[in-house]
C-alpha atoms as a PDB file:
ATOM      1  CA  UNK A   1       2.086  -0.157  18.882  1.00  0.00           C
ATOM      2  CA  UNK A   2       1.262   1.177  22.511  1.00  0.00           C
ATOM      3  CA  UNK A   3       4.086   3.217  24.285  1.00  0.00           C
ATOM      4  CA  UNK A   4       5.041   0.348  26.584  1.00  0.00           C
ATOM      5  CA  UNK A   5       8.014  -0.081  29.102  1.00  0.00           C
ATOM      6  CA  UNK A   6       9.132  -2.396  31.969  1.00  0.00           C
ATOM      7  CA  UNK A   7       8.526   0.769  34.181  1.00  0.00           C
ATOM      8  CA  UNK A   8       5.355   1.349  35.907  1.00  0.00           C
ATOM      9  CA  UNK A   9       3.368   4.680  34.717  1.00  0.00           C
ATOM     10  CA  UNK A  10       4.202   5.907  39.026  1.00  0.00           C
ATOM     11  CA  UNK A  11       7.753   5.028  38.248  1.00  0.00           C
ATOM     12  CA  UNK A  12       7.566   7.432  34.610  1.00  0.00           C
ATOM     13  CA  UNK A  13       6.008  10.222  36.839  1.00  0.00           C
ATOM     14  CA  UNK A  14       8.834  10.327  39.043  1.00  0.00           C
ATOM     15  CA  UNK A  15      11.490  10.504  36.210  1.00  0.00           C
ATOM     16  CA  UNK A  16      12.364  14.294  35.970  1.00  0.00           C
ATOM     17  CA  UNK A  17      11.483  15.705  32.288  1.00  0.00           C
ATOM     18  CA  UNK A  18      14.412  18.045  32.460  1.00  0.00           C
ATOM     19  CA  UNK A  19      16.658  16.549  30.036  1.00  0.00           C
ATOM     20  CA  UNK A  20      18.364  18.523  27.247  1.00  0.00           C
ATOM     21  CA  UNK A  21      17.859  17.050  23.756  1.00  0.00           C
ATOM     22  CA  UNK A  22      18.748  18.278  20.595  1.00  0.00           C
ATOM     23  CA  UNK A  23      18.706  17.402  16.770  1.00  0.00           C
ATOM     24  CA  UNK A  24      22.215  16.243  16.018  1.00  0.00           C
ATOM     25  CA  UNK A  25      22.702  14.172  19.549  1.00  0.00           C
ATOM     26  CA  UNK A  26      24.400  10.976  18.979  1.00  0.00           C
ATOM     27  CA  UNK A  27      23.919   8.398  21.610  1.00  0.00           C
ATOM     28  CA  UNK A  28      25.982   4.847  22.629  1.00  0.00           C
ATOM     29  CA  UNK A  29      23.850   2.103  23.817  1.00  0.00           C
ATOM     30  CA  UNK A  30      25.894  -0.877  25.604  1.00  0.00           C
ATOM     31  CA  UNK A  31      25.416  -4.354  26.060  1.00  0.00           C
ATOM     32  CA  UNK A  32      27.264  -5.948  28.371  1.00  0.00           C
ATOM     33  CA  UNK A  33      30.509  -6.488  27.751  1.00  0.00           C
ATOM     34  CA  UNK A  34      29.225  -7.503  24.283  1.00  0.00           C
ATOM     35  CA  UNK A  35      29.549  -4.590  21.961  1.00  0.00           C
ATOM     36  CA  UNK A  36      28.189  -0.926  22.236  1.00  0.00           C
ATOM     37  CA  UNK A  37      25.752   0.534  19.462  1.00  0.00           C
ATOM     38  CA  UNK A  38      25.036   4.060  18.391  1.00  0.00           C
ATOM     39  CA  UNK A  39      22.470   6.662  17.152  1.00  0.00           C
ATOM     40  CA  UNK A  40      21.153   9.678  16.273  1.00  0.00           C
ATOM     41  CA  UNK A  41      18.492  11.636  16.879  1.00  0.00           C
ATOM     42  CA  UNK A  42      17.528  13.032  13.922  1.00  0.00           C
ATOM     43  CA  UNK A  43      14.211  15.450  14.327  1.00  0.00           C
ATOM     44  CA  UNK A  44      10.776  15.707  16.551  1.00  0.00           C
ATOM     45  CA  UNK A  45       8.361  14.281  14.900  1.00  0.00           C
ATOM     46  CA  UNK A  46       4.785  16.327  15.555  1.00  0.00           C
ATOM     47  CA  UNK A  47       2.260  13.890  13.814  1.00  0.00           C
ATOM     48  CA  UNK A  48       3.456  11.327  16.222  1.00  0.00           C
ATOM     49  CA  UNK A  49       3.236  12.555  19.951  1.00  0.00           C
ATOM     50  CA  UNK A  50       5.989  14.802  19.142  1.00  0.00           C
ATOM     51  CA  UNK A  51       8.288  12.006  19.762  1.00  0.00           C
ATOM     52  CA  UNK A  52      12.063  11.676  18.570  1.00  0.00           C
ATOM     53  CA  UNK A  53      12.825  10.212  15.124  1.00  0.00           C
ATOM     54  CA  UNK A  54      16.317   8.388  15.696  1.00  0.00           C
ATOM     55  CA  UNK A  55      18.905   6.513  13.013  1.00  0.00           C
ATOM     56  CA  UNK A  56      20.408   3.859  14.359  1.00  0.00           C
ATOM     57  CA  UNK A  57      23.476   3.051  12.717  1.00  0.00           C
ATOM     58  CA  UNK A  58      24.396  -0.367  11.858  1.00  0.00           C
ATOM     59  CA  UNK A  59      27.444  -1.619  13.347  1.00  0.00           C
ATOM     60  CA  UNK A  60      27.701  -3.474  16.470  1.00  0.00           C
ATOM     61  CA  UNK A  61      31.838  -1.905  17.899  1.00  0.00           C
ATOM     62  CA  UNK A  62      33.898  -3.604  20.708  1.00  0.00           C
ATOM     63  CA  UNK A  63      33.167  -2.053  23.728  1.00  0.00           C
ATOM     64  CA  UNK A  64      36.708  -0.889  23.943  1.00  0.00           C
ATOM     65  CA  UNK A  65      36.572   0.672  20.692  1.00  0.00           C
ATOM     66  CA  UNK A  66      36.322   4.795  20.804  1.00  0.00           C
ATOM     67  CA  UNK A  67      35.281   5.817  17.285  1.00  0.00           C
ATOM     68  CA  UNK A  68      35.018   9.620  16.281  1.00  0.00           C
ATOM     69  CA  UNK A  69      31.513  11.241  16.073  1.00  0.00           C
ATOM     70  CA  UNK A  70      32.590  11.309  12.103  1.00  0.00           C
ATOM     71  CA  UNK A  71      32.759   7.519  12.304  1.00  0.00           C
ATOM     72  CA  UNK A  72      29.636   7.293  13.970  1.00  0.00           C
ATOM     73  CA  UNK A  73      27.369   9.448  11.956  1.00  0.00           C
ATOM     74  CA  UNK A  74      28.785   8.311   8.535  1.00  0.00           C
ATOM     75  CA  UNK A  75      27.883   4.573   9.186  1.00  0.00           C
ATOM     76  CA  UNK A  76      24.983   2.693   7.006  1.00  0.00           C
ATOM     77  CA  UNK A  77      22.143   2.813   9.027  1.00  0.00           C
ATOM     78  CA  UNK A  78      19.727   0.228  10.305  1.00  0.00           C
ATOM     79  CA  UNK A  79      16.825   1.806  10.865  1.00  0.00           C
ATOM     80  CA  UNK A  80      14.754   4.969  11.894  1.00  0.00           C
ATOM     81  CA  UNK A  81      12.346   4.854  14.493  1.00  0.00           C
ATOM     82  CA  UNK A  82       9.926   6.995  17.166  1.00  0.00           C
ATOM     83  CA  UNK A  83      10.745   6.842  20.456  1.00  0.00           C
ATOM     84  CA  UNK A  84      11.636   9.262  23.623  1.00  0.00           C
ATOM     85  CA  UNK A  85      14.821   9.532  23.744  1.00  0.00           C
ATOM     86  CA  UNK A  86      14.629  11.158  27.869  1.00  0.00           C
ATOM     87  CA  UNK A  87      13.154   7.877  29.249  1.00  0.00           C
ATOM     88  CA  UNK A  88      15.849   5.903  27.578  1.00  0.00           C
ATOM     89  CA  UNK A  89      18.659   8.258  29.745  1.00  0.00           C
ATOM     90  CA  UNK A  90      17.112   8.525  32.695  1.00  0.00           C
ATOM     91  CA  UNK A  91      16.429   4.351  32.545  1.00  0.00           C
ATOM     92  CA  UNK A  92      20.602   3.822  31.864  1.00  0.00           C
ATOM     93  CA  UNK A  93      19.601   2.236  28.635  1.00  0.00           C
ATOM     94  CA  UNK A  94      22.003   5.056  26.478  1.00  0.00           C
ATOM     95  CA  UNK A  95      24.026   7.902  27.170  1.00  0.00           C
ATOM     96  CA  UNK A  96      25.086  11.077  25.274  1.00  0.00           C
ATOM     97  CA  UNK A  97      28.578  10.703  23.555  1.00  0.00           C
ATOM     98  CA  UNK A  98      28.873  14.172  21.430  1.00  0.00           C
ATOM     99  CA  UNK A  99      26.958  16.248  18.622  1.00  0.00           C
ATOM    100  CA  UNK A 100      26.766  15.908  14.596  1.00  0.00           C
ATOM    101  CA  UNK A 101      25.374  19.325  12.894  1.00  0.00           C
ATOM    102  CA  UNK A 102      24.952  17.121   9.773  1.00  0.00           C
ATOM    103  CA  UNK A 103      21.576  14.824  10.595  1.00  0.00           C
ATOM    104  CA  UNK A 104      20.895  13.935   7.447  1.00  0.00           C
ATOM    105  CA  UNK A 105      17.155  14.794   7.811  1.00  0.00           C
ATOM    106  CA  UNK A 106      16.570  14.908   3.733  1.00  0.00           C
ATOM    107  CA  UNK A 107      16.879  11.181   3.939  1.00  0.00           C
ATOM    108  CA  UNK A 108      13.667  11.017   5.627  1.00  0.00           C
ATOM    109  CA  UNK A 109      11.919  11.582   2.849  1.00  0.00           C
ATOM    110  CA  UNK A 110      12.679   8.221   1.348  1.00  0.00           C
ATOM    111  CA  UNK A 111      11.082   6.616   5.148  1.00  0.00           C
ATOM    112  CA  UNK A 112       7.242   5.873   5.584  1.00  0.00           C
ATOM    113  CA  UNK A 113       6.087   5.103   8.388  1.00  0.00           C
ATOM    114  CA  UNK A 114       3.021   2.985   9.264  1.00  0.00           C
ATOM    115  CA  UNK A 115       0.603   1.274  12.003  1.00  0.00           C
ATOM    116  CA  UNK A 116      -2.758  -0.504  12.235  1.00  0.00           C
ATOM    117  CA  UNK A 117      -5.670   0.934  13.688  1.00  0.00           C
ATOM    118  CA  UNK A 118      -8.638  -1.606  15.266  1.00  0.00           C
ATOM    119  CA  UNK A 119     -11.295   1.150  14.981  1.00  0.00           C
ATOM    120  CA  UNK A 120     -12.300   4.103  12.927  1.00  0.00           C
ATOM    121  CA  UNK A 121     -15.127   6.577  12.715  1.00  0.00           C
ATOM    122  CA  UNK A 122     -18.059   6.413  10.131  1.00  0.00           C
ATOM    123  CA  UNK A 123     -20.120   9.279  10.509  1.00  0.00           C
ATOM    124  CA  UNK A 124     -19.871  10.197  13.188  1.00  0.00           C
ATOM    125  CA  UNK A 125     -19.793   6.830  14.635  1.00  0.00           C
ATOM    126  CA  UNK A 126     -16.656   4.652  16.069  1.00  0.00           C
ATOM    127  CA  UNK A 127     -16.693   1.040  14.701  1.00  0.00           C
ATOM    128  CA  UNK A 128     -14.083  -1.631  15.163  1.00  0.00           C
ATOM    129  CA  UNK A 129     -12.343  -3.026  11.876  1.00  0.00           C
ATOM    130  CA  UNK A 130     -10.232  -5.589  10.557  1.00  0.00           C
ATOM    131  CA  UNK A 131      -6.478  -3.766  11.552  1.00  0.00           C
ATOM    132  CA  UNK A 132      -5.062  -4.812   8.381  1.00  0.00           C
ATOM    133  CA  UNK A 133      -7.711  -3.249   6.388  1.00  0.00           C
ATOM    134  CA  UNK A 134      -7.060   0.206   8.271  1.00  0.00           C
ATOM    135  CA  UNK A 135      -3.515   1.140   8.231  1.00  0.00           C
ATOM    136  CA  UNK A 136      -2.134   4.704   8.320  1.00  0.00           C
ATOM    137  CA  UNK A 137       0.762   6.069   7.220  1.00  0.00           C
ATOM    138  CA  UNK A 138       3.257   9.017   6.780  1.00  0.00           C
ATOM    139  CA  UNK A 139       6.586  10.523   6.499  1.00  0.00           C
ATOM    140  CA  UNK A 140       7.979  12.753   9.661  1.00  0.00           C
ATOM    141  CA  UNK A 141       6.315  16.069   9.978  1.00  0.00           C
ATOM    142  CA  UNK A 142       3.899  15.206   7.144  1.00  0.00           C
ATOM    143  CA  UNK A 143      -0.127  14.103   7.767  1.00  0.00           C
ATOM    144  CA  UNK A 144      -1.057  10.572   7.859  1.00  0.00           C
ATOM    145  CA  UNK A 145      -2.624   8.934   5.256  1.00  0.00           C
ATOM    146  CA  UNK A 146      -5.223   6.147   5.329  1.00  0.00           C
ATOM    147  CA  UNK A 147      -5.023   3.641   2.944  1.00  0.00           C
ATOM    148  CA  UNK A 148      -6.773   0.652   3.965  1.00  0.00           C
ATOM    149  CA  UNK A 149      -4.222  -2.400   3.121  1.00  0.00           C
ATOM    150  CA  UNK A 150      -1.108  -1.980   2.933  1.00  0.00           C
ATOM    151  CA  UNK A 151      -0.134  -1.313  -0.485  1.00  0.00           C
ATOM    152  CA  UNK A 152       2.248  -4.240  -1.529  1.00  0.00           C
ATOM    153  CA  UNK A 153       4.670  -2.070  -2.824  1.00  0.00           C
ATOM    154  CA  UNK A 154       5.655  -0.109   0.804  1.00  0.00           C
ATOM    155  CA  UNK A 155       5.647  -4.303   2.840  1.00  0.00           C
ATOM    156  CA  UNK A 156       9.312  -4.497   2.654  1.00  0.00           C
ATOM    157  CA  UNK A 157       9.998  -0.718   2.980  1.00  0.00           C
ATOM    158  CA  UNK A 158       7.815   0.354   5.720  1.00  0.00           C
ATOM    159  CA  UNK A 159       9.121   1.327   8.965  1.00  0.00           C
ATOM    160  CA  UNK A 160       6.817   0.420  12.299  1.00  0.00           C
ATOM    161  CA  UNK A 161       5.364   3.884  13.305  1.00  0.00           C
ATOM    162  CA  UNK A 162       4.614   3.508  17.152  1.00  0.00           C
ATOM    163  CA  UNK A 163       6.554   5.290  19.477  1.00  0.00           C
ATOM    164  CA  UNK A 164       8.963   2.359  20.853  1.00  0.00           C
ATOM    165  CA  UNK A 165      10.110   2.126  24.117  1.00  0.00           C
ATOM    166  CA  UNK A 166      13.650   2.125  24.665  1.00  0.00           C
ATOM    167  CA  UNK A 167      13.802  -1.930  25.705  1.00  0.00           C
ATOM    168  CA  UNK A 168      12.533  -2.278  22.160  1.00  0.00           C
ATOM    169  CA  UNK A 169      14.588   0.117  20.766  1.00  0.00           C
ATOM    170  CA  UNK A 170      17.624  -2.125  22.331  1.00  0.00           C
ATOM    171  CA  UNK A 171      16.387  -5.224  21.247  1.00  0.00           C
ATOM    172  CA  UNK A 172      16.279  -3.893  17.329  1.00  0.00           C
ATOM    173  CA  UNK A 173      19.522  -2.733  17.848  1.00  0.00           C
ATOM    174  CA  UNK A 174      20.647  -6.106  19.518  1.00  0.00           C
ATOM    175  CA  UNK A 175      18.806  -8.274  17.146  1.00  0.00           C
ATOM    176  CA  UNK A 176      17.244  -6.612  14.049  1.00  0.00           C
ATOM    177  CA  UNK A 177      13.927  -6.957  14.903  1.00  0.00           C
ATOM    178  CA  UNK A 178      11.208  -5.513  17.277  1.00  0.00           C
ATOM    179  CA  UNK A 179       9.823  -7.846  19.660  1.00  0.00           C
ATOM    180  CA  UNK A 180       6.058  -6.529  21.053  1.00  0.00           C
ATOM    181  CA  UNK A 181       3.336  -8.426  19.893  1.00  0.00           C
ATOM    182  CA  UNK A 182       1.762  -6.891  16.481  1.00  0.00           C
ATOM    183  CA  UNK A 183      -1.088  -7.468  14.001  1.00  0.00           C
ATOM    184  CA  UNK A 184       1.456  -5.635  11.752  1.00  0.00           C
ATOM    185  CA  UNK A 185       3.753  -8.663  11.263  1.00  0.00           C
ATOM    186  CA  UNK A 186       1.026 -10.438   9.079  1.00  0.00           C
ATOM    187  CA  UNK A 187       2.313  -8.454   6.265  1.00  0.00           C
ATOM    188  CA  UNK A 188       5.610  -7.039   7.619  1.00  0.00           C
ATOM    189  CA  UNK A 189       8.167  -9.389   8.174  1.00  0.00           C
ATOM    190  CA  UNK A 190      10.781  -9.177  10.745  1.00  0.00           C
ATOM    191  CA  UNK A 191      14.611  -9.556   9.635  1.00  0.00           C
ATOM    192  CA  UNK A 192      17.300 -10.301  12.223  1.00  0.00           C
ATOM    193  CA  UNK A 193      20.531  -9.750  11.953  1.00  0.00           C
ATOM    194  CA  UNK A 194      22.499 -12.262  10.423  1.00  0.00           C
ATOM    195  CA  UNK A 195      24.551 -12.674  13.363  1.00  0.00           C
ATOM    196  CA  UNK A 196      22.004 -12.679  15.820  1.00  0.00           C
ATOM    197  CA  UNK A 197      20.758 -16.018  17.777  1.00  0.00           C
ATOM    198  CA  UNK A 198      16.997 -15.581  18.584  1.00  0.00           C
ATOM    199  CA  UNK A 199      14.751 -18.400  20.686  1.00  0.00           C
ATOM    200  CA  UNK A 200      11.085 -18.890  20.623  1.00  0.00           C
ATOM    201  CA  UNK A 201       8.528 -21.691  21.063  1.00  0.00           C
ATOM    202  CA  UNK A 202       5.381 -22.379  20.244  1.00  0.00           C
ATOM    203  CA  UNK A 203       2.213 -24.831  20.473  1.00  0.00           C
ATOM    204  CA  UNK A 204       1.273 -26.511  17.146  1.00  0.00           C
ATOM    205  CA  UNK A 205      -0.857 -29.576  16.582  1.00  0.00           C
ATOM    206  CA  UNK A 206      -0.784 -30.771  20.034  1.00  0.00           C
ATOM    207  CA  UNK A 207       3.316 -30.452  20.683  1.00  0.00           C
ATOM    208  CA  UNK A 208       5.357 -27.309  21.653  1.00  0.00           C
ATOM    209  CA  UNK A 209       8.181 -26.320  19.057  1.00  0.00           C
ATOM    210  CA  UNK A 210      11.587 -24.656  20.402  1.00  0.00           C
ATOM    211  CA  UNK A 211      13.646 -23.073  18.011  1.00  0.00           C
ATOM    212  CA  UNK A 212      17.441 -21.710  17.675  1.00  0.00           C
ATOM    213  CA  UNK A 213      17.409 -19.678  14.957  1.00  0.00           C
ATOM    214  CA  UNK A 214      20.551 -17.962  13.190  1.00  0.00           C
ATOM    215  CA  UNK A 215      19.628 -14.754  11.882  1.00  0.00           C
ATOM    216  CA  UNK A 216      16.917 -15.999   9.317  1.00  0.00           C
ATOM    217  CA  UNK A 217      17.098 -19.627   9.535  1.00  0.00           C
ATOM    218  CA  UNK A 218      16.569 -22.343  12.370  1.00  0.00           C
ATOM    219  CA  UNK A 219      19.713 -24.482  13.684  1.00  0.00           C
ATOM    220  CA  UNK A 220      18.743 -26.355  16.066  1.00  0.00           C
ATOM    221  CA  UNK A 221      14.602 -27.579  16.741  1.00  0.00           C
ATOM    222  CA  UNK A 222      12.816 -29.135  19.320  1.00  0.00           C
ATOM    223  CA  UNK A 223       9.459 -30.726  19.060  1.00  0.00           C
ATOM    224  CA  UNK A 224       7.971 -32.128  22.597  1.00  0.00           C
ATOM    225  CA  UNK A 225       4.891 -33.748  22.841  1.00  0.00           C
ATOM    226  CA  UNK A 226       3.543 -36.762  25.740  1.00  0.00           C
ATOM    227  CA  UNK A 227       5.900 -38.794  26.330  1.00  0.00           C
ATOM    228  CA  UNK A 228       9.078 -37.848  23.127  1.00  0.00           C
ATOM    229  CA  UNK A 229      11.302 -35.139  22.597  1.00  0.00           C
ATOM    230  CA  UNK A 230      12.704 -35.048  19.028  1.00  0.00           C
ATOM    231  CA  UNK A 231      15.511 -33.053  18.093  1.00  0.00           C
ATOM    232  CA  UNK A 232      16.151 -31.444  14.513  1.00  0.00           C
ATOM    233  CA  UNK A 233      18.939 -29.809  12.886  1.00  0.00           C
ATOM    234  CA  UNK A 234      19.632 -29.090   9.140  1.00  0.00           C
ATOM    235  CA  UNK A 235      21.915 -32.282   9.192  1.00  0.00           C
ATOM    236  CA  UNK A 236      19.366 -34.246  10.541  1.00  0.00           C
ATOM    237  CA  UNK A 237      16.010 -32.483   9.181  1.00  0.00           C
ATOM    238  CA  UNK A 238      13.473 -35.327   9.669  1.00  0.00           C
ATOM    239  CA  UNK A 239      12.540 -37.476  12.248  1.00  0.00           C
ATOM    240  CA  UNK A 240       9.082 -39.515  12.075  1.00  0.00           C
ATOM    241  CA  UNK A 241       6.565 -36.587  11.733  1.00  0.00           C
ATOM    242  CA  UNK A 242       8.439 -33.846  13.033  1.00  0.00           C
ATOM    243  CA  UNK A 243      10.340 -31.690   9.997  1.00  0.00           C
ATOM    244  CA  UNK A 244      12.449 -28.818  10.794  1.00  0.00           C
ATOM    245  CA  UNK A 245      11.421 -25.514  10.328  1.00  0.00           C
ATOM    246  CA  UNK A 246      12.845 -24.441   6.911  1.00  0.00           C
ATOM    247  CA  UNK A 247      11.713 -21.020   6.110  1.00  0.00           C
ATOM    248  CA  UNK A 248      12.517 -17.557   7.612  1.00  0.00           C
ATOM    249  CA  UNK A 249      11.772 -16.274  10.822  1.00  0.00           C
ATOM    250  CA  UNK A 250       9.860 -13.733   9.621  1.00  0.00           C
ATOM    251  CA  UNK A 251       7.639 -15.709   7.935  1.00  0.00           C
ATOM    252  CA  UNK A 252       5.603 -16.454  11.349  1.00  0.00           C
ATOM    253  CA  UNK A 253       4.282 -13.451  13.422  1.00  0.00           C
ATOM    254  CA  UNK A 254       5.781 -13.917  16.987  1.00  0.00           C
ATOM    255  CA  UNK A 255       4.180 -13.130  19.450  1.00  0.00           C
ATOM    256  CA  UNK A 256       6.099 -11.583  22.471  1.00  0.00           C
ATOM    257  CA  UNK A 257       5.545 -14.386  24.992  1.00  0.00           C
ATOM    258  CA  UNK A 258       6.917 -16.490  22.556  1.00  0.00           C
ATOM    259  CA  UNK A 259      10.854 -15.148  22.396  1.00  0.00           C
ATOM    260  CA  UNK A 260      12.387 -17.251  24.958  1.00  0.00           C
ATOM    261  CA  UNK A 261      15.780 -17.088  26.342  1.00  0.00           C
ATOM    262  CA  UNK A 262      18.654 -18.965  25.353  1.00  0.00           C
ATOM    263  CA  UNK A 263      19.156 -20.487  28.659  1.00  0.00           C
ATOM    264  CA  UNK A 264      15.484 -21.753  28.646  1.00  0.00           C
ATOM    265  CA  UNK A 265      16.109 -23.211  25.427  1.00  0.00           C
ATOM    266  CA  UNK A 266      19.256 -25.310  26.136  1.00  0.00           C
ATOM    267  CA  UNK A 267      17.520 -26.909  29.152  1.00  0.00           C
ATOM    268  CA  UNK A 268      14.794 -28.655  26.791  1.00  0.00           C
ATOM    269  CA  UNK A 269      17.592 -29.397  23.792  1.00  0.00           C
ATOM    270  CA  UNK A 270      19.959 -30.693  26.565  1.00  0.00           C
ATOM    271  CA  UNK A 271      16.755 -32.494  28.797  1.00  0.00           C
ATOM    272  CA  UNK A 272      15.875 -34.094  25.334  1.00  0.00           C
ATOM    273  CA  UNK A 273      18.787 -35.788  25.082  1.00  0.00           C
ATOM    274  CA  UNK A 274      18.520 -39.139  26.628  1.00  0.00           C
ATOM    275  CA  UNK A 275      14.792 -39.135  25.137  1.00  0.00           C
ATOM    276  CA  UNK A 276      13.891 -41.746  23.029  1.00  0.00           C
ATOM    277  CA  UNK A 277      13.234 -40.610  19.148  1.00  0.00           C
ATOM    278  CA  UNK A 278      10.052 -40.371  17.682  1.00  0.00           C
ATOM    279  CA  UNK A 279      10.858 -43.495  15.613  1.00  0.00           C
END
């Protein structure tokens, strides 16, 4: 996973560095007048750019709630993950609410991290392989091993190793799931939230496919092709050769241009309305 943003790399080099981070900084990250979300940076992390591990706990508060730093820290959390935890600041996406001495950095030796790699050396040589034959992984402040494929055993433990930006950072949070594009997700799935709504589309067979989904499973479906626009719901599952999409969402790697947004997806389910069914 590349160290991506929506900022351009003139834009990063005008951001001053001189922030003050520390081990034990917990951090609120808003959304809207939605909820607000918090974490913690936990340690640096110098096998991986030196970046900031985080936890991010799990629960999404009212944005008038004002829990203690106690509260916070003793949450369940959601996830770990790399980022840097300056650009997120300095881009409004968080800001500092307090300090926990207690990061709970033994923890981290349960967490593996892990990426893909498209190339290694042979000799001395540099050769492009298969990504999912070539994956490397390790636990904070620990070398990287190479294993080759993924062991089965780490798929539904693993956490994505990149360093994330912090839009990506706020859509885990948000959602439960990553969105960048990632050979990865062939043998990690994504989970979203149970809560969380999440729209995509894409081209299959010669029609396009919009989907609602509801944390794991799809509610509402969409399949347009010349000249019908078929809608599909789990009351209504079937409609001449269209099906609805029955199992989880992260059963298909997504591609980032294929989340969509909600509003984009309402205009074809609302558009398909006065369509005439595929039978």
């Amino acid at each position: 996973m590349a160290l991506t943003t929506f900022m351009s790399d003139e834009e990063i080099k005008q951001i001053p560095k001189r922030v003050v981070i520390k081990p034990g900084d917990v951090y609120c990250a808003e959304f809207d007048n939605r909820f607000k979300c918090y974490f913690q940076y936990v340690i640096q992390d110098t096998q991986q750019l030196h970046s900031n591990v985080i936890r991010v706990f799990k629960t999404h508060h009212p944005i008038d709630y004002c829990p203690t730093i106690g509260d916070i820290v003793n949450d369940e959390v959601a996830f770990y993950a790399h980022t840097l935890i300056w650009i997120g600041i300095k881009s409004g996406a968080w800001y500092k609410v307090g300090k926990y001495p207690d990061t709970n950095s033994a923890a981290l030796e349960n967490i593996i991290f892990g990426y893909t790699l498209d190339s290694k050396f042979v000799s001395t040589r540099l050769i492009m392989v298969n990504p999912l034959e070539n994956w490397r992984i390790w636990k904070a402040n620990q070398p990287y091993v190479v294993v080759g494929r993924l062991p089965e055993k780490y798929h539904d433990i693993i956490e994505p190793g990149g360093v994330a930006p912090y839009n990506e950072i706020r859509s885990r949070m948000e959602y439960g799931y990553y969105k960048y594009s990632g050979v990865e997700y062939d043998i990690i799935k994504r989970h979203p939230r149970p809560e969380a709504d999440s729209y995509t589309k894409r081209d299959h067979e010669g029609a396009t496919y919009y989907y609602h989904f509801k944390g794991e499973y799809v509610e509402r479906e969409v399949a347009m092709a010349v000249n019908e626009a078929v809608r599909l719901t789990p009351d209504n599952p079937v409609s001449g050769r269209y099906h609805l999409y029955m199992r989880p969402f992260g059963d298909i790697n997504w591609r980032y241009r294929e989340f969509i947004t909600a509003e984009e997806f309402n205009q074809v389910w609302n558009s398909s309305k006065s369509t005439t069914d595929a039978n």
